[in-house]
PDB file of N, CA and C in Angstrom:
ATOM      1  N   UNK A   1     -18.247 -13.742  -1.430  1.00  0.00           N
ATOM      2  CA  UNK A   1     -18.353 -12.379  -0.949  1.00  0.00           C
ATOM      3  C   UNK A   1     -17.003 -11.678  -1.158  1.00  0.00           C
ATOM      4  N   UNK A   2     -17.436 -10.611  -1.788  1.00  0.00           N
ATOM      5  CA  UNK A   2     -15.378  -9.732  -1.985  1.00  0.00           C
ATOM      6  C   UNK A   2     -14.934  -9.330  -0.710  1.00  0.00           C
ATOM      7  N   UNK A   3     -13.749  -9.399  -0.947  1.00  0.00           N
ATOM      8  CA  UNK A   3     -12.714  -9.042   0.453  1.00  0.00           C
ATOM      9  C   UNK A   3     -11.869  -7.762  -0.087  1.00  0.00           C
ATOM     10  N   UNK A   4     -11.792  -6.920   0.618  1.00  0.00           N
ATOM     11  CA  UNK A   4     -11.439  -5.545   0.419  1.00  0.00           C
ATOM     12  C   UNK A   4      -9.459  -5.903   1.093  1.00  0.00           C
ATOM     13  N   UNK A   5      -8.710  -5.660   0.445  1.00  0.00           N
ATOM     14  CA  UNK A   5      -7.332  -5.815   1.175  1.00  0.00           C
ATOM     15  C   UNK A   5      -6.478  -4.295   1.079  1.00  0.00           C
ATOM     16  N   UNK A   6      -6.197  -3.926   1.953  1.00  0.00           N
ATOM     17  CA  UNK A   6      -5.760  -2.333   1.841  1.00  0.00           C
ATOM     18  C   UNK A   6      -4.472  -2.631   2.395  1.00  0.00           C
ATOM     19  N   UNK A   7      -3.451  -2.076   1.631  1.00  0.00           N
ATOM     20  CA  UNK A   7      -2.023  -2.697   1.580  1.00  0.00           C
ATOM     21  C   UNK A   7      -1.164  -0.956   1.812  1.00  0.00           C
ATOM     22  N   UNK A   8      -0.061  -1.068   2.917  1.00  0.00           N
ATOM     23  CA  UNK A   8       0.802   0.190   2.977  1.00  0.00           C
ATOM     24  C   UNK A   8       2.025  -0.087   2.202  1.00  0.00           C
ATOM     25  N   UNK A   9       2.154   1.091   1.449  1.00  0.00           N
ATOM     26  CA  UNK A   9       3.876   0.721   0.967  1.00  0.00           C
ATOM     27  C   UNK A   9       4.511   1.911   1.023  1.00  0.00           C
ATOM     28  N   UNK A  10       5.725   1.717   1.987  1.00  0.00           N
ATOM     29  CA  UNK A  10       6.719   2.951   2.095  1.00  0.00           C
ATOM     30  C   UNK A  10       7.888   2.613   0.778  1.00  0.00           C
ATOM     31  N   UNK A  11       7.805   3.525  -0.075  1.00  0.00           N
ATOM     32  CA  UNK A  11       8.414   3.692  -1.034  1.00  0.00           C
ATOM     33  C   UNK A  11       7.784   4.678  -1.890  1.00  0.00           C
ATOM     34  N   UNK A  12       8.686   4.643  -3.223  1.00  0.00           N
ATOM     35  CA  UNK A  12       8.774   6.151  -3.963  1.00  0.00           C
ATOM     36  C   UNK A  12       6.898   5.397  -4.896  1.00  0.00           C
ATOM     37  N   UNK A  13       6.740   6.570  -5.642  1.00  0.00           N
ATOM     38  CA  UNK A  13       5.206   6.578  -6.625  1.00  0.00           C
ATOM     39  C   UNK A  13       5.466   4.913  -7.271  1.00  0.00           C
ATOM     40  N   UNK A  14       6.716   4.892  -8.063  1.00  0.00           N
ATOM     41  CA  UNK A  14       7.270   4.116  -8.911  1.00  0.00           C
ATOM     42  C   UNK A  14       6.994   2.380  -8.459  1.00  0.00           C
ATOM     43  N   UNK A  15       7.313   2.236  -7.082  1.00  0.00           N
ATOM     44  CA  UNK A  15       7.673   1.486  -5.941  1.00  0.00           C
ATOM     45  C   UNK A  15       6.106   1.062  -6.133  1.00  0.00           C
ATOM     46  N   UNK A  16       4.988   1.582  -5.453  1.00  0.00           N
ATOM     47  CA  UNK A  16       3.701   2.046  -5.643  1.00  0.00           C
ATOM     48  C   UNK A  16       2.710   1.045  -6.983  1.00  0.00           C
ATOM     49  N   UNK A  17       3.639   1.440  -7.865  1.00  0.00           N
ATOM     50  CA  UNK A  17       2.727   1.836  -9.033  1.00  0.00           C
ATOM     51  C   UNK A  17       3.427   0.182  -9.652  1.00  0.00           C
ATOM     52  N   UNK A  18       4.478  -0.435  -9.166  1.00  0.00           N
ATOM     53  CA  UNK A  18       4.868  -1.706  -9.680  1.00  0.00           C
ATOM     54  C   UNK A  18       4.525  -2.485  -8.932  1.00  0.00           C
ATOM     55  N   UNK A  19       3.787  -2.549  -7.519  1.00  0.00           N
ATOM     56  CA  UNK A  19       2.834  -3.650  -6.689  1.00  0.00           C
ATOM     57  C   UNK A  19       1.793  -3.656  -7.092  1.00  0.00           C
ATOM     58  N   UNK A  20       1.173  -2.596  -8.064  1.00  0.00           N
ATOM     59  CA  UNK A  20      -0.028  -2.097  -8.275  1.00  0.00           C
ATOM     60  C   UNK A  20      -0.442  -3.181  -9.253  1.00  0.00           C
ATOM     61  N   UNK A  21       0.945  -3.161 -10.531  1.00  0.00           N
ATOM     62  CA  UNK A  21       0.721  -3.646 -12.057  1.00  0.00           C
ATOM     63  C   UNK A  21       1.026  -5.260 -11.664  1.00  0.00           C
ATOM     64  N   UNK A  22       1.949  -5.821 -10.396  1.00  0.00           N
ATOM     65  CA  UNK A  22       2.488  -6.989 -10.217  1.00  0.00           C
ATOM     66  C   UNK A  22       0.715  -7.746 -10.006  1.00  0.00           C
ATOM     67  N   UNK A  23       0.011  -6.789  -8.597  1.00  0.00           N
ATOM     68  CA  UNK A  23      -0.864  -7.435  -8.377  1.00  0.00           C
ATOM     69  C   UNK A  23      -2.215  -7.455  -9.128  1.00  0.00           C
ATOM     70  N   UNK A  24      -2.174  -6.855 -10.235  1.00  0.00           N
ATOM     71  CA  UNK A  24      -3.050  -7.182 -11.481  1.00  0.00           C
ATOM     72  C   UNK A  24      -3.132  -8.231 -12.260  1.00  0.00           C
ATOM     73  N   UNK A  25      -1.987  -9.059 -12.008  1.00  0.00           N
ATOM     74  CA  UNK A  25      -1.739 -10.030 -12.672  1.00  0.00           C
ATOM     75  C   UNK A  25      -2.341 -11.295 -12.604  1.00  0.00           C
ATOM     76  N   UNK A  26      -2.958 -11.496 -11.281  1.00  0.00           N
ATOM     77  CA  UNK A  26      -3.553 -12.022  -9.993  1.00  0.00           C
ATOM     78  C   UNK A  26      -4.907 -12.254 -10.717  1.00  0.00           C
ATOM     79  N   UNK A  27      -5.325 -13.972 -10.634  1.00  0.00           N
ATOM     80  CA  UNK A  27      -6.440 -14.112 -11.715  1.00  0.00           C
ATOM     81  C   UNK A  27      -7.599 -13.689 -10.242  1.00  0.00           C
ATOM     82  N   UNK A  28      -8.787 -12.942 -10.612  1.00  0.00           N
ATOM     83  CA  UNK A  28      -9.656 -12.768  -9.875  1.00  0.00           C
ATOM     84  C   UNK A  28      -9.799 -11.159  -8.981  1.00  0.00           C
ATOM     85  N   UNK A  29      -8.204 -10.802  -9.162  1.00  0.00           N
ATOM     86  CA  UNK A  29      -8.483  -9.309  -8.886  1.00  0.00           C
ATOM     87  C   UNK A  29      -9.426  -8.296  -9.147  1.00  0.00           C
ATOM     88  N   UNK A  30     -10.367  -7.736  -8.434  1.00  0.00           N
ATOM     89  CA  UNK A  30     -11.451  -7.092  -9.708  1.00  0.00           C
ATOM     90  C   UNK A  30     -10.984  -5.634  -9.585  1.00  0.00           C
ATOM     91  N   UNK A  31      -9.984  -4.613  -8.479  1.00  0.00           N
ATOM     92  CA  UNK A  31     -10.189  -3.829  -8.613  1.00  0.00           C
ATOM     93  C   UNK A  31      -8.272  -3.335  -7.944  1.00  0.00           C
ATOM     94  N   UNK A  32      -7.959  -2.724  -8.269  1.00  0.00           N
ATOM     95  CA  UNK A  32      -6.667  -2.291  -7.610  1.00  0.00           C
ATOM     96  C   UNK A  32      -6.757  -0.440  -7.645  1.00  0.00           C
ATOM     97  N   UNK A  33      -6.952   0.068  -6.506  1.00  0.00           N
ATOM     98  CA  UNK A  33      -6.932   1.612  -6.511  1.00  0.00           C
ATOM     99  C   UNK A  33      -6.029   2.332  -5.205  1.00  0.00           C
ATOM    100  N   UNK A  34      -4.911   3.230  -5.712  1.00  0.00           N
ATOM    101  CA  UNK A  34      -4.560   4.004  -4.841  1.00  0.00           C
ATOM    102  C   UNK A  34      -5.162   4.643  -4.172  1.00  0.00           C
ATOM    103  N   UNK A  35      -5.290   5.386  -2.804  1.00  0.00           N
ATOM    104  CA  UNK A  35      -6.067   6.047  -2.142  1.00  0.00           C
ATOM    105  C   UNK A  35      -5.202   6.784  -1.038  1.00  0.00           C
ATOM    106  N   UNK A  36      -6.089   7.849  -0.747  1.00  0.00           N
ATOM    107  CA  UNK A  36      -5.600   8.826  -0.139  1.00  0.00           C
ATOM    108  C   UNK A  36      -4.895   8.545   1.205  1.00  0.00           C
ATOM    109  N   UNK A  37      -3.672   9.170   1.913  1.00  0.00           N
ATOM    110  CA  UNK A  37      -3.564   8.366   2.782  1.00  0.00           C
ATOM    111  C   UNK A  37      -4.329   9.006   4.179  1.00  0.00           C
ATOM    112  N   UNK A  38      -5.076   8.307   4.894  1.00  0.00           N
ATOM    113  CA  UNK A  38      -6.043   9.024   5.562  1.00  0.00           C
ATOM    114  C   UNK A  38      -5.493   9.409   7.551  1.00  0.00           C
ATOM    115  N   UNK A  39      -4.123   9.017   7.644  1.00  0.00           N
ATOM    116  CA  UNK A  39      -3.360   9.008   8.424  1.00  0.00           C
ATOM    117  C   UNK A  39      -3.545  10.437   8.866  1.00  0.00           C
ATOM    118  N   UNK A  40      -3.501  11.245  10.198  1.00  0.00           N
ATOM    119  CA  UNK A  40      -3.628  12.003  10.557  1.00  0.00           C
ATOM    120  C   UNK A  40      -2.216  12.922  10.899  1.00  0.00           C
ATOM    121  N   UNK A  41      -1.694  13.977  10.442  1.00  0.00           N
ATOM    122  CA  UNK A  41      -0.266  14.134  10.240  1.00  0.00           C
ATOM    123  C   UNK A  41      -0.254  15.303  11.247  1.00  0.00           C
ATOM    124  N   UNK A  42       0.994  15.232  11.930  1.00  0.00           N
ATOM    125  CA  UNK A  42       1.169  15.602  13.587  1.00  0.00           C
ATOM    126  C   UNK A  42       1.731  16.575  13.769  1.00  0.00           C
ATOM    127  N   UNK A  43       1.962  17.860  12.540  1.00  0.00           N
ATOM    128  CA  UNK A  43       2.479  18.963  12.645  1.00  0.00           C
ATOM    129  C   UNK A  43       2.008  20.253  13.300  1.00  0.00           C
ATOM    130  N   UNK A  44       2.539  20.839  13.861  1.00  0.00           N
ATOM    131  CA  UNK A  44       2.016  22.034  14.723  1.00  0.00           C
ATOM    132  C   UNK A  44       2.331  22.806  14.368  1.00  0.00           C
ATOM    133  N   UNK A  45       2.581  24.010  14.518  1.00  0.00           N
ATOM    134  CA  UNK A  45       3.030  25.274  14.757  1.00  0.00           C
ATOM    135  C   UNK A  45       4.635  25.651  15.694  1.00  0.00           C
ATOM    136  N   UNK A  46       4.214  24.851  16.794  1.00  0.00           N
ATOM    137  CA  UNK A  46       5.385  24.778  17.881  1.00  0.00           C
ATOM    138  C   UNK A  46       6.191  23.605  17.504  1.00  0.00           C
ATOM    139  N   UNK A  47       6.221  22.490  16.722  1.00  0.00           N
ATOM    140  CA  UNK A  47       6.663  21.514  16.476  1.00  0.00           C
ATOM    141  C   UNK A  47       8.430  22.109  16.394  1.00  0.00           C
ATOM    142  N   UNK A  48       9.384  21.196  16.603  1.00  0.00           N
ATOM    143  CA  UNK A  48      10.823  21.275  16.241  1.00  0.00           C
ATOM    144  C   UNK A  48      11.473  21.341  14.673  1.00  0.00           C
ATOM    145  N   UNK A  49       9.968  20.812  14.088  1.00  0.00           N
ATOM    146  CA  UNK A  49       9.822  20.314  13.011  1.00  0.00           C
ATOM    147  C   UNK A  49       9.422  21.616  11.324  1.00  0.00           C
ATOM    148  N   UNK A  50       8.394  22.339  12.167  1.00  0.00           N
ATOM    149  CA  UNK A  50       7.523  23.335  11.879  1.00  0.00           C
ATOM    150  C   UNK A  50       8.439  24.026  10.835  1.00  0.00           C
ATOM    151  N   UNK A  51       7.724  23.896   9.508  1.00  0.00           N
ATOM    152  CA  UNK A  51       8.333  24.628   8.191  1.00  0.00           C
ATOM    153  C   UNK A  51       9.549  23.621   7.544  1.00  0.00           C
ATOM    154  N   UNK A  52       9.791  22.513   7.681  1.00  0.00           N
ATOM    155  CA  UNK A  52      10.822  21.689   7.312  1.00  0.00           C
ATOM    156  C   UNK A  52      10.043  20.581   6.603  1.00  0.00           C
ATOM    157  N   UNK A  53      10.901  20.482   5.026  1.00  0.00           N
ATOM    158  CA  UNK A  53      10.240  19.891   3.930  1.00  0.00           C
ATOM    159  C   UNK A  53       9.957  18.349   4.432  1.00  0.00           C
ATOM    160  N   UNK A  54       9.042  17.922   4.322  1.00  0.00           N
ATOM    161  CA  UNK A  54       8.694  16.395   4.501  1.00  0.00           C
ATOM    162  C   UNK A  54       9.515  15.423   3.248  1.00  0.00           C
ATOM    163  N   UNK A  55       9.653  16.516   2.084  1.00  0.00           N
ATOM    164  CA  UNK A  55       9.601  15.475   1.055  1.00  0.00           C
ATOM    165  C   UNK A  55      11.554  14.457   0.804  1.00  0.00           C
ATOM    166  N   UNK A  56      11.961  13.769   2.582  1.00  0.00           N
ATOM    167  CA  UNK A  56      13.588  13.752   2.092  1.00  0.00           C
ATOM    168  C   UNK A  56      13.421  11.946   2.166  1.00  0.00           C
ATOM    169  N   UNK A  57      12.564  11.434   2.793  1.00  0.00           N
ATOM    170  CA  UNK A  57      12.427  10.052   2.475  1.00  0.00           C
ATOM    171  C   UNK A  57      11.213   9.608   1.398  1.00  0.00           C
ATOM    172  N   UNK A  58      11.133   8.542   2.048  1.00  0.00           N
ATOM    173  CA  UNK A  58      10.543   7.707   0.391  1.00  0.00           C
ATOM    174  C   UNK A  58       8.862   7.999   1.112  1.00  0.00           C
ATOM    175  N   UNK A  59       7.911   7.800   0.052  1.00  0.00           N
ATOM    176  CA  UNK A  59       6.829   8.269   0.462  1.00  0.00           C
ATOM    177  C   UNK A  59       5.902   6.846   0.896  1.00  0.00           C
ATOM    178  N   UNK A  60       4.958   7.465   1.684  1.00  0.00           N
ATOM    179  CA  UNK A  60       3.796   6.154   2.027  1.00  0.00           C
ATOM    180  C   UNK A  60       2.617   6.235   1.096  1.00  0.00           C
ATOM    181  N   UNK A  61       2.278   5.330   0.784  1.00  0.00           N
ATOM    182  CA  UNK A  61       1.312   5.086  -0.459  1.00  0.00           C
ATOM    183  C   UNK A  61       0.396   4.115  -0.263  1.00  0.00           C
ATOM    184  N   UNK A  62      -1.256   4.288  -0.161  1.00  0.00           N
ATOM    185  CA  UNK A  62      -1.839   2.974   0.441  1.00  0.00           C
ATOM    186  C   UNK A  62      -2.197   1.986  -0.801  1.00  0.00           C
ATOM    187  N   UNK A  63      -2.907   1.244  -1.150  1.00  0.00           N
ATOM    188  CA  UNK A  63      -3.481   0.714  -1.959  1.00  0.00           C
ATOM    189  C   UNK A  63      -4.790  -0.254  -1.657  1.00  0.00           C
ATOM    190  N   UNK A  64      -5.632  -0.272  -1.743  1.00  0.00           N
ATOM    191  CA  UNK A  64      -6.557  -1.007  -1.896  1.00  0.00           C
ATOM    192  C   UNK A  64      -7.230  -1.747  -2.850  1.00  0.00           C
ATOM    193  N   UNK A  65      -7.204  -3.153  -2.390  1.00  0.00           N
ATOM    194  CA  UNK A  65      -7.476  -4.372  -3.749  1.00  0.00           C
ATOM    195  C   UNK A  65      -8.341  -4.959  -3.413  1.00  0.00           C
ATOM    196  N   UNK A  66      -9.699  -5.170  -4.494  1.00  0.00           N
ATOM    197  CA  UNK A  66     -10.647  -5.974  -4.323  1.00  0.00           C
ATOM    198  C   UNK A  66     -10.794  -7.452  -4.326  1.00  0.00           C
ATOM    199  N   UNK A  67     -10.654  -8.538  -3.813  1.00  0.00           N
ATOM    200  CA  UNK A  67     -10.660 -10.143  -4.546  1.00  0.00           C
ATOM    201  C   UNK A  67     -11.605 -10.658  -4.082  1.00  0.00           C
ATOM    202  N   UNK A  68     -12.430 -11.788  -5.183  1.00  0.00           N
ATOM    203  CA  UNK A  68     -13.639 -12.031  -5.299  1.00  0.00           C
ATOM    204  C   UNK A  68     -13.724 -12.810  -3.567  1.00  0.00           C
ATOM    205  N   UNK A  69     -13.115 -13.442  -3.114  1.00  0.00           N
ATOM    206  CA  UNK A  69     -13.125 -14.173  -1.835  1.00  0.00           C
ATOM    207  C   UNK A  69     -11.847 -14.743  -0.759  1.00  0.00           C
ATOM    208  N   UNK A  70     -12.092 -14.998   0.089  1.00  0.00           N
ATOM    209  CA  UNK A  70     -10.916 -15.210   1.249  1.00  0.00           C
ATOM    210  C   UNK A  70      -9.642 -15.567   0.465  1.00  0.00           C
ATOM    211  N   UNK A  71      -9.859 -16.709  -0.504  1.00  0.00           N
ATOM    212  CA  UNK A  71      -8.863 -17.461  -0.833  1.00  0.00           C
ATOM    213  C   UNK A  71      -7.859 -16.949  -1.831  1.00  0.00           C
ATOM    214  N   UNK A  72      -8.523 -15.789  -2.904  1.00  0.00           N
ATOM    215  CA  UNK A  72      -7.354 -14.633  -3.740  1.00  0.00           C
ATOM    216  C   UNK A  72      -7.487 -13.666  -2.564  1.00  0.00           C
ATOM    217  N   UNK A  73      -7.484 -13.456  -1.759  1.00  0.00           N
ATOM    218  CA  UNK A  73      -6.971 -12.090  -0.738  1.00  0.00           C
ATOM    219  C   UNK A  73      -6.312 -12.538   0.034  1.00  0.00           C
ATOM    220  N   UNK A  74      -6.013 -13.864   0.147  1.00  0.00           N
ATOM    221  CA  UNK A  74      -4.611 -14.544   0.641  1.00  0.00           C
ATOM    222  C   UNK A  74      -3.718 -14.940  -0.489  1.00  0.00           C
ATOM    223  N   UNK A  75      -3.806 -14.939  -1.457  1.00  0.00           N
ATOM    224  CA  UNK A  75      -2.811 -14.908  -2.620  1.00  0.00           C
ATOM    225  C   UNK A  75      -2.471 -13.699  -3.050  1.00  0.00           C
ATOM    226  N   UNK A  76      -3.324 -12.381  -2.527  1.00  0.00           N
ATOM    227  CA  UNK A  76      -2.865 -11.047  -2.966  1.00  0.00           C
ATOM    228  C   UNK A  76      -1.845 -10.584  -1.969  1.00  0.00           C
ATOM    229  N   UNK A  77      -1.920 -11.233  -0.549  1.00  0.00           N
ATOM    230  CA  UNK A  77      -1.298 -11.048   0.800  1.00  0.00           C
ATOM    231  C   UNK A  77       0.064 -11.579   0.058  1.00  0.00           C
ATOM    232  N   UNK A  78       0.188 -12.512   0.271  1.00  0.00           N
ATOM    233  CA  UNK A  78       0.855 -13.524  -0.284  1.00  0.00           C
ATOM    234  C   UNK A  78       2.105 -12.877  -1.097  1.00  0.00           C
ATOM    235  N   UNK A  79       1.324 -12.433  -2.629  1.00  0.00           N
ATOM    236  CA  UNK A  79       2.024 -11.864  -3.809  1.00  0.00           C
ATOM    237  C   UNK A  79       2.843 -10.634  -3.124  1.00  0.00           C
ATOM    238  N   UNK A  80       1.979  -9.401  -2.488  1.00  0.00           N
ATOM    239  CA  UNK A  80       2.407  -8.314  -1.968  1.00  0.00           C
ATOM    240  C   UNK A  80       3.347  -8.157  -1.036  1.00  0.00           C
ATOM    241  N   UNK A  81       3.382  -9.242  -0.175  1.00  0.00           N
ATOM    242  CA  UNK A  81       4.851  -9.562   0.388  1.00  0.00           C
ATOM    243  C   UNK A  81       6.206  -9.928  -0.110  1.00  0.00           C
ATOM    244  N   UNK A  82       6.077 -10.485  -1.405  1.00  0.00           N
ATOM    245  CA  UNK A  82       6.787 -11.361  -2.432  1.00  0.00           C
ATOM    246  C   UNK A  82       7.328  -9.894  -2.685  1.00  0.00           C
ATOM    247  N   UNK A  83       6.443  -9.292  -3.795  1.00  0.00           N
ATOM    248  CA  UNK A  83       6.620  -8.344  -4.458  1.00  0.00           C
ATOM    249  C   UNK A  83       7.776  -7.079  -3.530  1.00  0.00           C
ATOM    250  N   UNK A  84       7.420  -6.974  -1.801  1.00  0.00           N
ATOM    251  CA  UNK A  84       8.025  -5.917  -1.424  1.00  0.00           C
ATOM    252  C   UNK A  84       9.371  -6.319  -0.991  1.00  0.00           C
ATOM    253  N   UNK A  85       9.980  -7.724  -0.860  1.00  0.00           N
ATOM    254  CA  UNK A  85      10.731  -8.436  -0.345  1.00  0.00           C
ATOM    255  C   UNK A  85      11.788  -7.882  -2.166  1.00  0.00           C
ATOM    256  N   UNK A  86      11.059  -8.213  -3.095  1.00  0.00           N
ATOM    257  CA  UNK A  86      11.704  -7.895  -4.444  1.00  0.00           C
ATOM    258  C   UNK A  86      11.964  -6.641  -4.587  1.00  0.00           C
ATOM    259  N   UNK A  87      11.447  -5.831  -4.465  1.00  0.00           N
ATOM    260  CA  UNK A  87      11.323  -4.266  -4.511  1.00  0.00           C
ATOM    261  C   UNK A  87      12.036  -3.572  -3.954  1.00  0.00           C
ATOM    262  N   UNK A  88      12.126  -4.086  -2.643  1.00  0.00           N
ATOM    263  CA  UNK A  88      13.332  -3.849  -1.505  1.00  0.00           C
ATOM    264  C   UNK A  88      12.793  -2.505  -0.812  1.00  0.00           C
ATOM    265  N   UNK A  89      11.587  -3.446  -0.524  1.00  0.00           N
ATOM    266  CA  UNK A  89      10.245  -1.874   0.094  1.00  0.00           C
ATOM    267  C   UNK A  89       9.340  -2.056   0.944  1.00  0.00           C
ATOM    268  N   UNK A  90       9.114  -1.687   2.230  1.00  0.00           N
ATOM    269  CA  UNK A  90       8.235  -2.416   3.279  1.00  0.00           C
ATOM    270  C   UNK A  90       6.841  -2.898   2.880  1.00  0.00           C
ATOM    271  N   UNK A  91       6.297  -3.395   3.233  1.00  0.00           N
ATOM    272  CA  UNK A  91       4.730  -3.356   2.616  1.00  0.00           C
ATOM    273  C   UNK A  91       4.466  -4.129   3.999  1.00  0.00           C
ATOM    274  N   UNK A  92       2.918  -3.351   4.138  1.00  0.00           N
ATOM    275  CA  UNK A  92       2.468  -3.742   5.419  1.00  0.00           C
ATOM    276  C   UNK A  92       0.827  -4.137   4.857  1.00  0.00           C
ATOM    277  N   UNK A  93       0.152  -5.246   5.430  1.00  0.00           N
ATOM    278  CA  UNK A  93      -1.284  -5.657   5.236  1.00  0.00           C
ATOM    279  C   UNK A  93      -1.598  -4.952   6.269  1.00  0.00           C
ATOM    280  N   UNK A  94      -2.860  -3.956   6.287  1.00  0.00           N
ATOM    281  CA  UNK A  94      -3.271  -3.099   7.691  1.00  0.00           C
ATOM    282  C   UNK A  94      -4.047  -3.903   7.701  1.00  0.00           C
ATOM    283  N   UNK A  95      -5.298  -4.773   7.403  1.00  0.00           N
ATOM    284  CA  UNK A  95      -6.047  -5.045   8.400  1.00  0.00           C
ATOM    285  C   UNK A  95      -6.302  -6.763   7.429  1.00  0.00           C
ATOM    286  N   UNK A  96      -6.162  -7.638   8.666  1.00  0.00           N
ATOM    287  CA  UNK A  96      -7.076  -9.423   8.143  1.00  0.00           C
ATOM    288  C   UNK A  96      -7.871  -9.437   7.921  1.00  0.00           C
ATOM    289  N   UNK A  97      -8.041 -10.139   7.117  1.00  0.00           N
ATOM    290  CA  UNK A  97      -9.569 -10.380   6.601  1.00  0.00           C
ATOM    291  C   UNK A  97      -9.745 -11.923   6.939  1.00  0.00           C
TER     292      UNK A  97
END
């Protein structure tokens, strides 16, 4: 049965886009897709914040990877930690499978 693994990475597109190509490499991967980030963003009107560019740190970027079963979606866990430890870029697994 496939296991869906949806992976956070705070870092730039680049950052992103080289966990993306690392974890392709990964025999059994069937699907690797960026996706929107669906996080609910906390700006107001009255905020302290209100009209001040977001864009001065590194960006959050989700990813979601398909693997055929438990055992490559713990080698994608696995890799994606590797990979952010190399990268020098947080990466967070949001949810166990």
């Amino acid at each position: 049965m496939p296991v869906t693994i949806h992976i956070r990475i705070t870092g730039s597109a680049d950052d992103a886009r080289a966990l993306a190509t690392t974890l392709e490499g990964l025999p059994g991967v069937e699907r690797i897709e960026e996706v929107a980030d669906m996080m609910p963003h906390l700006d107001d009107e009255d905020s302290s914040s209100a009209g001040l560019s977001d864009d001065l740190g590194p960006g959050v970027h989700a990813l979601e990877v398909e693997a055929p079963d438990r055992e490559s979606a713990e080698r994608v866990r696995e890799l994606a930690e590797a990979a952010g430890i190399d990268l020098g870029v947080p990466i967070e697994i949001v949810d166990e499978f």
